[in-house]
PDB file of N, CA and C in Angstrom:
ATOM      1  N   UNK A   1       0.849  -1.173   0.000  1.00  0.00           N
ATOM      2  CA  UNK A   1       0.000   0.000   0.000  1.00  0.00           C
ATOM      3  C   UNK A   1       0.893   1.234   0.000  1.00  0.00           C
ATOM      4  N   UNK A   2       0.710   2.385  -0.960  1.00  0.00           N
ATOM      5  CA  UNK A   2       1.548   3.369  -0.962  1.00  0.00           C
ATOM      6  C   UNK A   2       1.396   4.694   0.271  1.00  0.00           C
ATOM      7  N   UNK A   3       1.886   5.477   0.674  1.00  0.00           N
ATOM      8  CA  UNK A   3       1.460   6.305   1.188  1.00  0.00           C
ATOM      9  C   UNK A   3       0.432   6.782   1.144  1.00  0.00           C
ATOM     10  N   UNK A   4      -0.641   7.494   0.609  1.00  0.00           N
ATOM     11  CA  UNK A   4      -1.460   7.722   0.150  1.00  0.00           C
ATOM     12  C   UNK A   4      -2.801   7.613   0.385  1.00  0.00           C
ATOM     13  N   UNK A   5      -2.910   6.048  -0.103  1.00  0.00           N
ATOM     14  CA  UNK A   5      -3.541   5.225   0.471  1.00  0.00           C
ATOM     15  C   UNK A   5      -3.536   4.629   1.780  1.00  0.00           C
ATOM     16  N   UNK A   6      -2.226   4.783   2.565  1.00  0.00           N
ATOM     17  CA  UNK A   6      -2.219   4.734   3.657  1.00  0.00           C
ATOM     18  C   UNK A   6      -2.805   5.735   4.495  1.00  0.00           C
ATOM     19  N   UNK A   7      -2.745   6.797   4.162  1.00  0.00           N
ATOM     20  CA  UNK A   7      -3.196   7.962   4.505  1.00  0.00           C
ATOM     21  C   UNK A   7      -4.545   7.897   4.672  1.00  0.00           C
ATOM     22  N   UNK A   8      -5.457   8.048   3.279  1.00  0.00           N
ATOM     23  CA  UNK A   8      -6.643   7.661   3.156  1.00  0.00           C
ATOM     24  C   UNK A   8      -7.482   6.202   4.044  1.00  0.00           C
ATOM     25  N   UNK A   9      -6.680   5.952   4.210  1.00  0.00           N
ATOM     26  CA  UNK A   9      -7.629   3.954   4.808  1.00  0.00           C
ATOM     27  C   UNK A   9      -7.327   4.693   6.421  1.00  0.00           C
ATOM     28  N   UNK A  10      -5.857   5.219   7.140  1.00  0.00           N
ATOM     29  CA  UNK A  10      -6.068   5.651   8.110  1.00  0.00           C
ATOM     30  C   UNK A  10      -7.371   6.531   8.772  1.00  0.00           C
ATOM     31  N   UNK A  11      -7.444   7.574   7.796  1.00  0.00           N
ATOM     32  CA  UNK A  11      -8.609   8.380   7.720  1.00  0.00           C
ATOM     33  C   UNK A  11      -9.768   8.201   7.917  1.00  0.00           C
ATOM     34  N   UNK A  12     -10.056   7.340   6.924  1.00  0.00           N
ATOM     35  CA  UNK A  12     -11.407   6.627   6.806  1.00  0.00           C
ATOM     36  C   UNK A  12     -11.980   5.533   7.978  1.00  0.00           C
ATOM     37  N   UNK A  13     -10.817   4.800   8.752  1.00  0.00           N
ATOM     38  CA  UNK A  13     -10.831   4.158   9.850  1.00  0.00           C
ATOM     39  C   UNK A  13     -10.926   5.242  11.186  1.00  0.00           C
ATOM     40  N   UNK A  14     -10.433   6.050  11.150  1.00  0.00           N
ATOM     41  CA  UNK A  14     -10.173   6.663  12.533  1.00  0.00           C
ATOM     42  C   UNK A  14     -11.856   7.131  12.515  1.00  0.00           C
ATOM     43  N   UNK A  15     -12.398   7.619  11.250  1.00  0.00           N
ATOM     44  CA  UNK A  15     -13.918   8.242  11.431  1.00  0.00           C
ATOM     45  C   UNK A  15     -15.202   7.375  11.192  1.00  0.00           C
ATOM     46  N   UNK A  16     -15.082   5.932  10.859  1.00  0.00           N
ATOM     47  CA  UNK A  16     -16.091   5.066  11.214  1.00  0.00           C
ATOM     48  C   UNK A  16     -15.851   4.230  12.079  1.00  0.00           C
ATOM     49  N   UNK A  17     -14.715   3.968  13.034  1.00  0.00           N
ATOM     50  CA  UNK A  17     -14.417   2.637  14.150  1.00  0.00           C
ATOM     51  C   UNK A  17     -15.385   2.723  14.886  1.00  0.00           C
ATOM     52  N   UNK A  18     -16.222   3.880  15.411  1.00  0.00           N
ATOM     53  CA  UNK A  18     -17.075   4.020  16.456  1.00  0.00           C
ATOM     54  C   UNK A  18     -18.540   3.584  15.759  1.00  0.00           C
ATOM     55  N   UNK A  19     -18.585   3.728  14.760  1.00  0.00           N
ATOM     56  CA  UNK A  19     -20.473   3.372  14.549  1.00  0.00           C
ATOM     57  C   UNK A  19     -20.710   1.999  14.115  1.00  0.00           C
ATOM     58  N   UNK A  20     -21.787   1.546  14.032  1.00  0.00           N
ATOM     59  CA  UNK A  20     -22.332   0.716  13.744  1.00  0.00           C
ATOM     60  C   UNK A  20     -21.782  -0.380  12.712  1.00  0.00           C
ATOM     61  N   UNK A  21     -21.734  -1.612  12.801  1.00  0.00           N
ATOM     62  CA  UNK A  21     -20.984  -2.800  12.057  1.00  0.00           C
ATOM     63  C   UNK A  21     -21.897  -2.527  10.775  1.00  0.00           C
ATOM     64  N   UNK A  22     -23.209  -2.663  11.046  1.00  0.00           N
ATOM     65  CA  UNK A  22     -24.125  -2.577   9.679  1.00  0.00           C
ATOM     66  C   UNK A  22     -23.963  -1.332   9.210  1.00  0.00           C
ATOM     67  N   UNK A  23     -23.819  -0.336   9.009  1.00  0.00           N
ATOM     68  CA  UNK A  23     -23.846   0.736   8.712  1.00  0.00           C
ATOM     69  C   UNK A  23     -22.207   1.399   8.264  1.00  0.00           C
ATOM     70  N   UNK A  24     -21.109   0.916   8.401  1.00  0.00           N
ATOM     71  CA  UNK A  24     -19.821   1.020   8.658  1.00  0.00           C
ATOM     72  C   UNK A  24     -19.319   0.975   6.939  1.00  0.00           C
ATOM     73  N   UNK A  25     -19.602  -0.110   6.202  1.00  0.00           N
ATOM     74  CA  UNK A  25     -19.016  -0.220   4.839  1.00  0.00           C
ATOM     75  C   UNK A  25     -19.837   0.855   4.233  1.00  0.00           C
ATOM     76  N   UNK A  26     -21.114   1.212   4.189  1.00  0.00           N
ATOM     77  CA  UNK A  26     -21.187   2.007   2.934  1.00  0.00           C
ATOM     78  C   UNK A  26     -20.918   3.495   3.755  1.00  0.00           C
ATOM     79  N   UNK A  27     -20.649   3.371   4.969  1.00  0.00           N
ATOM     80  CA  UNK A  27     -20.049   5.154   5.294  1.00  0.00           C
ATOM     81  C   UNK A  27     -18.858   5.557   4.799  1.00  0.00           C
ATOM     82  N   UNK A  28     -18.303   4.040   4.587  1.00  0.00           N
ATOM     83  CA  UNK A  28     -16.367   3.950   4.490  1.00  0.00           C
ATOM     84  C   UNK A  28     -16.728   4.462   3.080  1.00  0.00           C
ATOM     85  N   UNK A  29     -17.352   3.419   1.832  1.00  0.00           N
ATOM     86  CA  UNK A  29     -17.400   3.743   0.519  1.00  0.00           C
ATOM     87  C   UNK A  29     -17.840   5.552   0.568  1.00  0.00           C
ATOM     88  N   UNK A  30     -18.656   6.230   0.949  1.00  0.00           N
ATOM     89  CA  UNK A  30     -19.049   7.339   0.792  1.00  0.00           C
ATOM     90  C   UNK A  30     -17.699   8.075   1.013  1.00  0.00           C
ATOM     91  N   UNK A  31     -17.402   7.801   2.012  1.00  0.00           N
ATOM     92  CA  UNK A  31     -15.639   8.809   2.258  1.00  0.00           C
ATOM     93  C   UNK A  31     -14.544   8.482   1.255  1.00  0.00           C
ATOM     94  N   UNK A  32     -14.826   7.724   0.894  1.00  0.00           N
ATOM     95  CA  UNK A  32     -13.809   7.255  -0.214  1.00  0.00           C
ATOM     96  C   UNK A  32     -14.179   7.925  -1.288  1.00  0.00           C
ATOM     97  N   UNK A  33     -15.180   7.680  -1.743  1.00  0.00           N
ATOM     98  CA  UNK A  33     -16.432   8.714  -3.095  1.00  0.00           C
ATOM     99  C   UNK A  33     -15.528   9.975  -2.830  1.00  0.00           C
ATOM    100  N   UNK A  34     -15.995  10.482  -1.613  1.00  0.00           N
ATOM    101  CA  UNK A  34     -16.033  12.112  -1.174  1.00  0.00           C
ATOM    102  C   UNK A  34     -14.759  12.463  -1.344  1.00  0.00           C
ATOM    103  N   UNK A  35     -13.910  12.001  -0.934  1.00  0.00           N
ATOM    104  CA  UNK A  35     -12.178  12.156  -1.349  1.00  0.00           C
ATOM    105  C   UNK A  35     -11.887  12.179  -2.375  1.00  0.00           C
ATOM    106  N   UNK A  36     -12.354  10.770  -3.053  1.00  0.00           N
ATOM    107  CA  UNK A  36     -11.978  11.233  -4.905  1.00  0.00           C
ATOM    108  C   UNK A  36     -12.340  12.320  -4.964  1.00  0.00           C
ATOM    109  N   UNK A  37     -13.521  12.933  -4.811  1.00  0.00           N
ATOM    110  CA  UNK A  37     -14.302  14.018  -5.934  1.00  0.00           C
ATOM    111  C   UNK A  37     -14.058  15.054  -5.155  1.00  0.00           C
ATOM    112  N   UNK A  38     -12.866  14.950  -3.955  1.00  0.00           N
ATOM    113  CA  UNK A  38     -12.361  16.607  -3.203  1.00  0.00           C
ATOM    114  C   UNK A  38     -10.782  16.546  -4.557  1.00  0.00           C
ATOM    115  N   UNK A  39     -10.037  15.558  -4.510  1.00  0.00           N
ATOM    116  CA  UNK A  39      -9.123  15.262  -4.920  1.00  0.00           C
ATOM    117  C   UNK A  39      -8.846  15.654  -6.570  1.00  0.00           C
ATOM    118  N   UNK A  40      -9.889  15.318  -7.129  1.00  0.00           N
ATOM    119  CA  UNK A  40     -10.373  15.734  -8.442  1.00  0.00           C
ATOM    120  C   UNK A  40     -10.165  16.808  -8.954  1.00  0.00           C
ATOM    121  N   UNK A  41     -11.527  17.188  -7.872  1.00  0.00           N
ATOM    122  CA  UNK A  41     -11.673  19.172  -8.107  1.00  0.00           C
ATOM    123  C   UNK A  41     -10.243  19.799  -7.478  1.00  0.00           C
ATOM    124  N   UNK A  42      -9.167  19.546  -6.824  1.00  0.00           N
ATOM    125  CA  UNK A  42      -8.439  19.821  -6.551  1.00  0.00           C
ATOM    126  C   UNK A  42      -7.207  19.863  -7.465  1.00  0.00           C
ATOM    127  N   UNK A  43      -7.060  18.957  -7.909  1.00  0.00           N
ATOM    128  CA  UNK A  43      -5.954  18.753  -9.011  1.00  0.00           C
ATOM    129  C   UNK A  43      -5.909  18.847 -10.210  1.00  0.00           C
ATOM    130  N   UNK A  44      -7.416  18.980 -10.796  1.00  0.00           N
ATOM    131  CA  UNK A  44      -7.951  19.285 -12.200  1.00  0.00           C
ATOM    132  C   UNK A  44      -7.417  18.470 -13.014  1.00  0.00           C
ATOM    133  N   UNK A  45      -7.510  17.303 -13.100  1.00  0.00           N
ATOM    134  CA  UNK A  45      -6.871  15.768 -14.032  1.00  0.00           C
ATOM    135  C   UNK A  45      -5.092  15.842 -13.500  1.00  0.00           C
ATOM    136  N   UNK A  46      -4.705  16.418 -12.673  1.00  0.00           N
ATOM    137  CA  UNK A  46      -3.471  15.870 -12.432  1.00  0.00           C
ATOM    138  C   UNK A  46      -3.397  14.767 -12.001  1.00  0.00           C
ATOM    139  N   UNK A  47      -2.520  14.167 -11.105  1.00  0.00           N
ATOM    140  CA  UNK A  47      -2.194  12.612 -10.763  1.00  0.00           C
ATOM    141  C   UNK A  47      -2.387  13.836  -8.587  1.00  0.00           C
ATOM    142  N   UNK A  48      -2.744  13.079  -8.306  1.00  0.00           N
ATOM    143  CA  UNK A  48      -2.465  13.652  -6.756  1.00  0.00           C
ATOM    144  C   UNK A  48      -1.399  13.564  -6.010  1.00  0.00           C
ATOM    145  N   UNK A  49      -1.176  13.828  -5.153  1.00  0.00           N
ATOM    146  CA  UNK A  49      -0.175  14.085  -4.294  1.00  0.00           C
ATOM    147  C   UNK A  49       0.051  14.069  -3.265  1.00  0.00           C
ATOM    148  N   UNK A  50       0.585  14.028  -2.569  1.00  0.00           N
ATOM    149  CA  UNK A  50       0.654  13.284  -0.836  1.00  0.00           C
ATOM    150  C   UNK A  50       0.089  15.013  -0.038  1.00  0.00           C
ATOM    151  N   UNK A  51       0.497  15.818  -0.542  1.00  0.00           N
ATOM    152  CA  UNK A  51       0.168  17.172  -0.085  1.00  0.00           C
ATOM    153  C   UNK A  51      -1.058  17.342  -0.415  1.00  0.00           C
ATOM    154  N   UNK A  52      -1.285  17.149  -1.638  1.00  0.00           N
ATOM    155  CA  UNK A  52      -2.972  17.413  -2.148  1.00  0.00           C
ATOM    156  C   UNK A  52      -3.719  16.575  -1.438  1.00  0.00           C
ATOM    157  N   UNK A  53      -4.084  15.405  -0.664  1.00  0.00           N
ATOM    158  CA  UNK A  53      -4.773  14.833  -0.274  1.00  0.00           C
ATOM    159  C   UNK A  53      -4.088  14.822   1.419  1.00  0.00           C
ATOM    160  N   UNK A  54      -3.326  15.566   2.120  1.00  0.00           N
ATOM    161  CA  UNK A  54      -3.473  15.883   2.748  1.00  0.00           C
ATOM    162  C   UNK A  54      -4.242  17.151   3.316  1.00  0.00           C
ATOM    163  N   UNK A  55      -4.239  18.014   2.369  1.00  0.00           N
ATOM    164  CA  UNK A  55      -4.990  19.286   2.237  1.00  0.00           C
ATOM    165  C   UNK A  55      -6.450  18.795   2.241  1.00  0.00           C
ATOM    166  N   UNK A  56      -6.915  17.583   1.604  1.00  0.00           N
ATOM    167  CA  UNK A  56      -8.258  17.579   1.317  1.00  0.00           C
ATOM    168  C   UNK A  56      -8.866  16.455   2.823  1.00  0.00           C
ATOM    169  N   UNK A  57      -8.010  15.996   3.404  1.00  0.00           N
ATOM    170  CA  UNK A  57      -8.668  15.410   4.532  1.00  0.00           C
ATOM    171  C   UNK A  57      -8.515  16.533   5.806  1.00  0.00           C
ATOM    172  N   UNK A  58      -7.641  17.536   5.799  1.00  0.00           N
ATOM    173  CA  UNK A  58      -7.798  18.911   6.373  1.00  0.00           C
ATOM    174  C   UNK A  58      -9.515  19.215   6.487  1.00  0.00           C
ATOM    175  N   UNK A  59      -9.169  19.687   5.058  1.00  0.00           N
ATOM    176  CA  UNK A  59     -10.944  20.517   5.170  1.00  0.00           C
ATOM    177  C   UNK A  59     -11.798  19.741   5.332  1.00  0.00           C
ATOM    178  N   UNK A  60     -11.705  18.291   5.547  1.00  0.00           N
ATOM    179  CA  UNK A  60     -12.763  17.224   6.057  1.00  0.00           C
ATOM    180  C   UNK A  60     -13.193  17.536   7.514  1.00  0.00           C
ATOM    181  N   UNK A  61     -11.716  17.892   7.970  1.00  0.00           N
ATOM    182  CA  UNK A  61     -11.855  18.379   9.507  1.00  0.00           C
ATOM    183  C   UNK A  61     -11.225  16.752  10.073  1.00  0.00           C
ATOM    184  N   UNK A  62     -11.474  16.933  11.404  1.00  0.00           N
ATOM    185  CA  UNK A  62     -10.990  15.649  12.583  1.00  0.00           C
ATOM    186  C   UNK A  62     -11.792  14.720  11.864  1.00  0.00           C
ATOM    187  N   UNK A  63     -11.347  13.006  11.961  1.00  0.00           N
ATOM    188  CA  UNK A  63     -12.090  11.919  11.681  1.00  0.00           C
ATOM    189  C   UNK A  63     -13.235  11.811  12.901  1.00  0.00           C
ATOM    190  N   UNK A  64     -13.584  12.464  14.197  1.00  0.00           N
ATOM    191  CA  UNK A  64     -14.128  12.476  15.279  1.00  0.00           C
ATOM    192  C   UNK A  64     -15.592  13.065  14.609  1.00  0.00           C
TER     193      UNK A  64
END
């Protein structure tokens, strides 16, 4: 797994561990959605970047 993605799966874990087992995969898929399409509009067809998708889980705010 590259950085990145490490980054992202950290993310995405730290802000669904607390809810619900049934409810848990499609919150994860939605944050994942929501990242691409911060990541996107962010880079305008570039390739991303460890900075750019740190910037975009910023304005997500805390995984809390």
């Amino acid at each position: 797994m590259n950085r990145e993605n490490d980054l992202r799966e950290r993310y995405i874990y730290a802000a669904t561990r607390g809810l619900p087992r049934a409810s848990r995969a499609d919150i994860e898929q939605e944050l994942r959605g929501l990242i691409a399409d911060m990541l996107e509009a962010r880079c305008r067809g570039l390739p991303p970047t460890e900075h750019d998708l740190r910037v975009v889980l910023a304005e997500l705010g805390t995984p809390r």
